[in-house]
N, C-alpha and C. Protein backbone atom coordinates (compact mmCIF):
# COMPACT_ATOMS: atom_id res chain seq x y z
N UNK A 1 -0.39 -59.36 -15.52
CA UNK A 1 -1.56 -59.78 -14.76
C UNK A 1 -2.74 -58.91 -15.15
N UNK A 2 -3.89 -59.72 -15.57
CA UNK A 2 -4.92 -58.72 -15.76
C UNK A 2 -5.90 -58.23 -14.71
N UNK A 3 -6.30 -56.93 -14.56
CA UNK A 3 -7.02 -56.20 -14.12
C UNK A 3 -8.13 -56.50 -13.85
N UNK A 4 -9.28 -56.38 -13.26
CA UNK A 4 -11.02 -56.33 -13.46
C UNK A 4 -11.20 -54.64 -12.70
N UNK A 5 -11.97 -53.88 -13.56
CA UNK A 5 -12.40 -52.74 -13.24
C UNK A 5 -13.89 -52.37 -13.02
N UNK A 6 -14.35 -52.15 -12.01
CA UNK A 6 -15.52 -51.56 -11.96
C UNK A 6 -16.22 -50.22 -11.45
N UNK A 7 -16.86 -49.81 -11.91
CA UNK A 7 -17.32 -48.35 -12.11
C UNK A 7 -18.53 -48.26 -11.24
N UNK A 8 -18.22 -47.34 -10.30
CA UNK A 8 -19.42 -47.43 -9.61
C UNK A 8 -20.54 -46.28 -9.97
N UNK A 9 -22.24 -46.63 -9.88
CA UNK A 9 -23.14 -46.11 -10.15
C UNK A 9 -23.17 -45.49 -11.70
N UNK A 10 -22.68 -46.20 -12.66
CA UNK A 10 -22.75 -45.17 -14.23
C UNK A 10 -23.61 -46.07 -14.67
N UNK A 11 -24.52 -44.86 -15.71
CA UNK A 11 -25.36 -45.70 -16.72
C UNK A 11 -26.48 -45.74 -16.07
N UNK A 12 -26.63 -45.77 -14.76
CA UNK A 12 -28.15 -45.57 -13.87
C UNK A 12 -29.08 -44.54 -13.90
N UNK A 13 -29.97 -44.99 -14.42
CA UNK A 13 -31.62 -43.50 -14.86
C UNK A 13 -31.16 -42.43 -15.01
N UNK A 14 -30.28 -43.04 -16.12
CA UNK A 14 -30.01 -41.51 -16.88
C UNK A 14 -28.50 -40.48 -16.57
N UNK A 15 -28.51 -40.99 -15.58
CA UNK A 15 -26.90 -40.45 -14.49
C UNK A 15 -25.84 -40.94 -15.02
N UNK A 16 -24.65 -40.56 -15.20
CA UNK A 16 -23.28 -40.56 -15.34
C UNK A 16 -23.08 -41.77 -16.33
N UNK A 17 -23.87 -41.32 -17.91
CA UNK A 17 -23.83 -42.21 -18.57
C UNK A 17 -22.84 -41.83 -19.88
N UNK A 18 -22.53 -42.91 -20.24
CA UNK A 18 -21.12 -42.98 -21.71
C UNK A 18 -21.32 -44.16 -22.15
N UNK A 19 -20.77 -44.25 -22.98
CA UNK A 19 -20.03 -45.91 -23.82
C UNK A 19 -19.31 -46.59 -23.42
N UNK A 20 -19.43 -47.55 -22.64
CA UNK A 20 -18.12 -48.77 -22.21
C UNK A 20 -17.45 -49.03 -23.61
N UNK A 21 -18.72 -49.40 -24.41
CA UNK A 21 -17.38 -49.66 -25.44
C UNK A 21 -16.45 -49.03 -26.79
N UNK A 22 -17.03 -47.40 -26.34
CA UNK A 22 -16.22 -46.40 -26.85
C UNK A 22 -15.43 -45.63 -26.22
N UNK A 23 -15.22 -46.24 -24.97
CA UNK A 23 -14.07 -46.16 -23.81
C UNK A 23 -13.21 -46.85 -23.88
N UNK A 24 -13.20 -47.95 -23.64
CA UNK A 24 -12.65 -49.16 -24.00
C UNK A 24 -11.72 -49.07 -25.34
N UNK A 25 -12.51 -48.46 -26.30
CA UNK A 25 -11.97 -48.59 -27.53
C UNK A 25 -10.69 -47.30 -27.35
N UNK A 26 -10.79 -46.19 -26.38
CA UNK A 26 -9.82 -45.32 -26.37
C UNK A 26 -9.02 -45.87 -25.28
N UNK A 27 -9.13 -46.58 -24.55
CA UNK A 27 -8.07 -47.24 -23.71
C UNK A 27 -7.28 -48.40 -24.23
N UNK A 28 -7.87 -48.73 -25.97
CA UNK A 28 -7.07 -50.11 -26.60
C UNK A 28 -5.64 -50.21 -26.23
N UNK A 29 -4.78 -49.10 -25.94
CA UNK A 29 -3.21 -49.30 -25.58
C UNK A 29 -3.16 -50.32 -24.61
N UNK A 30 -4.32 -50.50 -23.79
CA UNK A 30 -4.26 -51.50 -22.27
C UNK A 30 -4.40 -52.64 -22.54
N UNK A 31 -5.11 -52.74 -24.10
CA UNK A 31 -5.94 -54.07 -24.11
C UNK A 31 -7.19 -54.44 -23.46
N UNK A 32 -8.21 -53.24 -23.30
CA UNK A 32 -9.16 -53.17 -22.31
C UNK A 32 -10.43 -54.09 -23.20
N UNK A 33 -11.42 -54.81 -22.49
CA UNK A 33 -12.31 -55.48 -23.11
C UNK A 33 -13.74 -54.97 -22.22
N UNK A 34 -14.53 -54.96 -22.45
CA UNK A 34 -15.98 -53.69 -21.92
C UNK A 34 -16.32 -55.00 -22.15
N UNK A 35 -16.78 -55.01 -20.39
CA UNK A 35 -18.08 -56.56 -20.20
C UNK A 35 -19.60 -55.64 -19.94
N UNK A 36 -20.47 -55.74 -20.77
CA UNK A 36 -21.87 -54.83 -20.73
C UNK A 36 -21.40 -53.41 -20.55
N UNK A 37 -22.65 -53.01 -19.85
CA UNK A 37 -23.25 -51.53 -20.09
C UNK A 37 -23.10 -50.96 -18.68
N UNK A 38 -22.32 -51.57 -18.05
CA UNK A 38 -22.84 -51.11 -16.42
C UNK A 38 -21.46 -50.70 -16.00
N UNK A 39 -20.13 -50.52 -16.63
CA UNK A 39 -19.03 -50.20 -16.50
C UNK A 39 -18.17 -51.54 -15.86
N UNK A 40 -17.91 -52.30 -16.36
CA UNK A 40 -16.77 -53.11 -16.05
C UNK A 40 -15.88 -53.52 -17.32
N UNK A 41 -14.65 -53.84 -17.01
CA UNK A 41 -14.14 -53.83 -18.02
C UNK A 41 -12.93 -54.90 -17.42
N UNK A 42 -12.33 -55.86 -18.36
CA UNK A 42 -11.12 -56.55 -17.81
C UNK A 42 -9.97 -55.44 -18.80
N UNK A 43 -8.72 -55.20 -18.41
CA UNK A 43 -7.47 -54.83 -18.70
C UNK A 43 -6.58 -56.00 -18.78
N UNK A 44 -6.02 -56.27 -19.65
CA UNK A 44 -5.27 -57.39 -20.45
C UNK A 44 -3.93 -57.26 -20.11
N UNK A 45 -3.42 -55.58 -20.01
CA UNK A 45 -2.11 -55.38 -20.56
C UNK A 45 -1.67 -55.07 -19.16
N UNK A 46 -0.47 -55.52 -19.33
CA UNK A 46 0.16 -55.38 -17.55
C UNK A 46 0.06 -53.62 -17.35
N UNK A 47 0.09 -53.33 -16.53
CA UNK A 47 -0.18 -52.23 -16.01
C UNK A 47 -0.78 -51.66 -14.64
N UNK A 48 -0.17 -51.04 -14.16
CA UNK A 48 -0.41 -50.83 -12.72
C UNK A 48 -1.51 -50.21 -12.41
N UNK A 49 -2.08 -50.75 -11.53
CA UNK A 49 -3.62 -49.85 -11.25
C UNK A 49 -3.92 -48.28 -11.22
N UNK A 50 -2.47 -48.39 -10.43
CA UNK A 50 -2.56 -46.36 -10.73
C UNK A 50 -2.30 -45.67 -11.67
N UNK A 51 -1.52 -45.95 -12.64
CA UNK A 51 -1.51 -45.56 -13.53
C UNK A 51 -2.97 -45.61 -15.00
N UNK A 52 -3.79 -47.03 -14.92
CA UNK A 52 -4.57 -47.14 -15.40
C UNK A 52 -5.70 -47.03 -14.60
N UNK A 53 -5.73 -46.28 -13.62
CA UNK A 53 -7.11 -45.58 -12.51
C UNK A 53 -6.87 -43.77 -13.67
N UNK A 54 -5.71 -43.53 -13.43
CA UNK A 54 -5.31 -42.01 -13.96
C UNK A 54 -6.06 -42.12 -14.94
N UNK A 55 -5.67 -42.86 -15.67
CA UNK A 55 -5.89 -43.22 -17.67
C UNK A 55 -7.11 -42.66 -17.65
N UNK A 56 -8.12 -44.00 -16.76
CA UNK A 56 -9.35 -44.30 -17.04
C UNK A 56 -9.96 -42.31 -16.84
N UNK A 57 -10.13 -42.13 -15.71
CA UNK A 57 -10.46 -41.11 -15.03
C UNK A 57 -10.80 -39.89 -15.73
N UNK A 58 -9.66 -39.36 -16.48
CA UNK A 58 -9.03 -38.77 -17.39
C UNK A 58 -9.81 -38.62 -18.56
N UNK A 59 -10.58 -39.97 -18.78
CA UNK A 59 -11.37 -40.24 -20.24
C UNK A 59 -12.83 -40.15 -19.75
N UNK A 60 -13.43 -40.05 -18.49
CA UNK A 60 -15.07 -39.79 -18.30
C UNK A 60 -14.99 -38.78 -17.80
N UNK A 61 -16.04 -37.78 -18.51
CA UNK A 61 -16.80 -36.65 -17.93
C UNK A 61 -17.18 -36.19 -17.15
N UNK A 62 -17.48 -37.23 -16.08
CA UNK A 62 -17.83 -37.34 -14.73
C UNK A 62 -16.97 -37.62 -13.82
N UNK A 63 -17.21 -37.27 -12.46
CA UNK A 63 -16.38 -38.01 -11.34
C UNK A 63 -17.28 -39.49 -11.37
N UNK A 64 -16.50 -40.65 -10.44
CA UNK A 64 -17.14 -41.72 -10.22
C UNK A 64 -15.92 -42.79 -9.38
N UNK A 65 -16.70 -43.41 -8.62
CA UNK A 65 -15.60 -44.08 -7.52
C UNK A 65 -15.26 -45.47 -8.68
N UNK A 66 -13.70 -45.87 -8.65
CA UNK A 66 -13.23 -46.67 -9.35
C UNK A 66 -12.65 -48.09 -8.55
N UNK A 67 -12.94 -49.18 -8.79
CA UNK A 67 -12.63 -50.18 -7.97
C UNK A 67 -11.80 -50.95 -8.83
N UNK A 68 -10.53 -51.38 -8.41
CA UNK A 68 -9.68 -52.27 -9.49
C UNK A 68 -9.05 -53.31 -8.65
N UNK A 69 -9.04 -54.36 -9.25
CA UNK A 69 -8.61 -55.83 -8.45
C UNK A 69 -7.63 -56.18 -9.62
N UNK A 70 -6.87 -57.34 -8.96
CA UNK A 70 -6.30 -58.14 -9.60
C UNK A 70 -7.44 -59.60 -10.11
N UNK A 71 -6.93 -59.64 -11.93
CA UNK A 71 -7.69 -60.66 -12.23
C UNK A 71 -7.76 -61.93 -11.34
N UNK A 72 -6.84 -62.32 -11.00
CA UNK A 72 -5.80 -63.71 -10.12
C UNK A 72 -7.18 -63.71 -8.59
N UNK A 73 -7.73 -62.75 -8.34
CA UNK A 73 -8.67 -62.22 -7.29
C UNK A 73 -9.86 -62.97 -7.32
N UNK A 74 -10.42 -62.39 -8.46
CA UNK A 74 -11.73 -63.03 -8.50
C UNK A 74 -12.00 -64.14 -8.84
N UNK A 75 -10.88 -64.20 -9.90
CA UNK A 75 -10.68 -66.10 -10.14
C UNK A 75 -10.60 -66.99 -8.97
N UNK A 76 -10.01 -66.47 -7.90
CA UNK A 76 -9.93 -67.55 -6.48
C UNK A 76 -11.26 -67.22 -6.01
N UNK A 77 -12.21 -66.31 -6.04
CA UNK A 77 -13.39 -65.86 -5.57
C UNK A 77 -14.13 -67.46 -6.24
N UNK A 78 -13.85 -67.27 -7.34
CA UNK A 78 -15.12 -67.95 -8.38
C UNK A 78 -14.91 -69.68 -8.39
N UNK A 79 -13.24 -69.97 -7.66
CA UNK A 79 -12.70 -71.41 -7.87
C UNK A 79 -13.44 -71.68 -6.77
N UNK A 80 -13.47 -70.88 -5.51
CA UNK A 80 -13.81 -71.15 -4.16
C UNK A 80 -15.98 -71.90 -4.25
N UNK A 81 -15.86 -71.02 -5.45
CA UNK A 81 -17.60 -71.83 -5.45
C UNK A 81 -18.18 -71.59 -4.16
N UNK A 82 -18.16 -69.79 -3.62
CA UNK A 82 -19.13 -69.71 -2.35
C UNK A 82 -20.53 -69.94 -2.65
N UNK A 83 -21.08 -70.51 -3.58
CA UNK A 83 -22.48 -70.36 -3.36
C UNK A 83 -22.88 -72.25 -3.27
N UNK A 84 -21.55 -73.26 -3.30
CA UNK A 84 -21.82 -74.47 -3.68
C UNK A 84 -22.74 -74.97 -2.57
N UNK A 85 -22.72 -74.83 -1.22
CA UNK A 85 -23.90 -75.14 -0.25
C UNK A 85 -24.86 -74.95 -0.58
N UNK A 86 -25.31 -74.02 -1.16
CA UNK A 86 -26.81 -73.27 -1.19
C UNK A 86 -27.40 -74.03 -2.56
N UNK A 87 -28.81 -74.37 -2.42
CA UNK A 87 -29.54 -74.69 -3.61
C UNK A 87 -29.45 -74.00 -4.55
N UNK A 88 -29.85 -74.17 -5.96
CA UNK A 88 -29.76 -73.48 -6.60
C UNK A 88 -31.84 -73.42 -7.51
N UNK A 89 -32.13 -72.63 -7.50
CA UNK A 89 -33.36 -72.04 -7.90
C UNK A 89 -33.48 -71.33 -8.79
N UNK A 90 -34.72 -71.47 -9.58
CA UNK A 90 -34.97 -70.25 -10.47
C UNK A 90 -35.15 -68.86 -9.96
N UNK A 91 -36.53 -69.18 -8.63
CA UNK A 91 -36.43 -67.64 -8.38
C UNK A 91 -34.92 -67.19 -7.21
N UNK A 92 -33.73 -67.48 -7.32
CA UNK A 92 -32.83 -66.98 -6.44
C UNK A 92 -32.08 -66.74 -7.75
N UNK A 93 -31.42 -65.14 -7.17
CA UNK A 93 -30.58 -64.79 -7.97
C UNK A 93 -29.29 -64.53 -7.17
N UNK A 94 -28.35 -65.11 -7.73
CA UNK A 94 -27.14 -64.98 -6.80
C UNK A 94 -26.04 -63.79 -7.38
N UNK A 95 -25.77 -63.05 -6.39
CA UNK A 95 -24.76 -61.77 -7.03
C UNK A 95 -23.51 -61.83 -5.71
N UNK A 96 -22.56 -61.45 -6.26
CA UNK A 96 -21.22 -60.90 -5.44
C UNK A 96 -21.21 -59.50 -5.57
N UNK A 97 -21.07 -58.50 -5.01
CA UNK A 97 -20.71 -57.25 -4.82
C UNK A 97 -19.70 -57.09 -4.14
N UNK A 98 -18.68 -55.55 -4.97
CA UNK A 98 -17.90 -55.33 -4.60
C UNK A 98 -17.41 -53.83 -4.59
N UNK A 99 -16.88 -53.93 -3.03
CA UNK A 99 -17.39 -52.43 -1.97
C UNK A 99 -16.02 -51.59 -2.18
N UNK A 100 -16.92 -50.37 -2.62
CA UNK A 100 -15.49 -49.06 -3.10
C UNK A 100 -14.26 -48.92 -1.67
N UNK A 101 -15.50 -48.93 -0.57
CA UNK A 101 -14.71 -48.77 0.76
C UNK A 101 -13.83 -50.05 1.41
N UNK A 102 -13.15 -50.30 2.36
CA UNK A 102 -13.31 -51.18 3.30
C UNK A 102 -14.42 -50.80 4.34
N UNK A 103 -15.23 -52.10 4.80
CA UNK A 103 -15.60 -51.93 6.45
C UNK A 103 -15.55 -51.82 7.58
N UNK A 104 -15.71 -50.95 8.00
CA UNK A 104 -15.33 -50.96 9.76
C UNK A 104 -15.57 -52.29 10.43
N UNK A 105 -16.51 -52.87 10.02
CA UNK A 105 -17.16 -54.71 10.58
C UNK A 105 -18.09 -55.21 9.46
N UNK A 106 -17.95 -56.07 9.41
CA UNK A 106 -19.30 -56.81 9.44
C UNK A 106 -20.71 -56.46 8.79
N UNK A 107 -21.22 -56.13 8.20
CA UNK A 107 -22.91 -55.73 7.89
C UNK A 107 -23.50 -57.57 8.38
N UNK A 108 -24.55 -57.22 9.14
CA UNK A 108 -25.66 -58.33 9.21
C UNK A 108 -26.50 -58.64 7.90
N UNK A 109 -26.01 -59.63 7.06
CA UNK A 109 -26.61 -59.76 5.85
C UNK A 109 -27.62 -61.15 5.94
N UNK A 110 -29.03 -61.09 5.44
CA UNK A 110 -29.77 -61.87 5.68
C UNK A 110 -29.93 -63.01 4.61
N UNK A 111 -29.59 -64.21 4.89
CA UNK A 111 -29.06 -65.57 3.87
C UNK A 111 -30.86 -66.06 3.97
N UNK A 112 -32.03 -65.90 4.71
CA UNK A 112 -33.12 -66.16 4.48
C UNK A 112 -34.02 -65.25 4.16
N UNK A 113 -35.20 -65.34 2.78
CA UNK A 113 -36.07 -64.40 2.80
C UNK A 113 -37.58 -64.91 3.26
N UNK A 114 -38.01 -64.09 3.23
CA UNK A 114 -39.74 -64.14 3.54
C UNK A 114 -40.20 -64.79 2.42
N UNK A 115 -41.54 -65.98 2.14
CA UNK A 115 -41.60 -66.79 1.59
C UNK A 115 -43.06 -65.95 1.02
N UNK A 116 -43.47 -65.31 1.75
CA UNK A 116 -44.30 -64.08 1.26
C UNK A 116 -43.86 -62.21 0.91
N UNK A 117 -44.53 -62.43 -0.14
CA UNK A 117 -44.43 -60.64 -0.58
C UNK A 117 -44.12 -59.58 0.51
N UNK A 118 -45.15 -60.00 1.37
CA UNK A 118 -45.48 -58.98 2.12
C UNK A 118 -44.78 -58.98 3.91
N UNK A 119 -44.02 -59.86 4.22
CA UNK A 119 -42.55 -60.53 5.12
C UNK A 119 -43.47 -61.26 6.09
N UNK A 120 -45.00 -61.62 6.39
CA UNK A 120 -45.92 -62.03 7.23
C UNK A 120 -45.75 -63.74 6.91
């Protein structure tokens, strides 16, 4: 089963920056594939998260919080088509984020914006 890994805060203004894909290239035993510059990476090769959390860890310079899912995960994320209600627009940009922690509840997240700059 493959992996999806993401790296939180690397590569940002200058902070806790490296090569995804000269990482990647030292994790080839996994079969690791470096999607951009912002630290994500899919893992190909079966392997258990903890053991390839160690791996990874091991190989950056830095500390940094590590988030690992099962591929099988986001694929039901992406079949589910949460955004199919909603119009689709040029100026809307649609993103999924995904949180190092669990939540205690809920965040109040706002599905409408201000149609002006300035929220008036």
């Amino acid at each position: 089963m493959a992996l999806v890994v993401f790296l939180r805060a690397v590569n940002v203004g200058g902070h806790n920056t490296f090569r995804p894909s000269v990482l990647a290239n030292e994790l080839r035993e996994y079969d690791v594939v470096n999607i951009g510059a912002a630290g994500t990476f899919v893992v190909r090769k079966a392997v258990s998260q903890k053991t390839f959390r160690r791996e990874l860890l091991n190989r950056l310079e830095f500390p940094t919080e590590v988030m690992i899912c099962e591929g099988r995960v986001l694929a039901s994320v992406a079949a589910d088509d949460p955004f199919a209600s909603e119009p689709s627009r040029p100026d809307v940009v649609r993103f999924v984020s995904v949180l190092s922690k669990t939540l205690a509840g809920l965040p109040v997240i706002p599905r409408k914006f201000p149609t002006k700059a300035n929220g008036s």
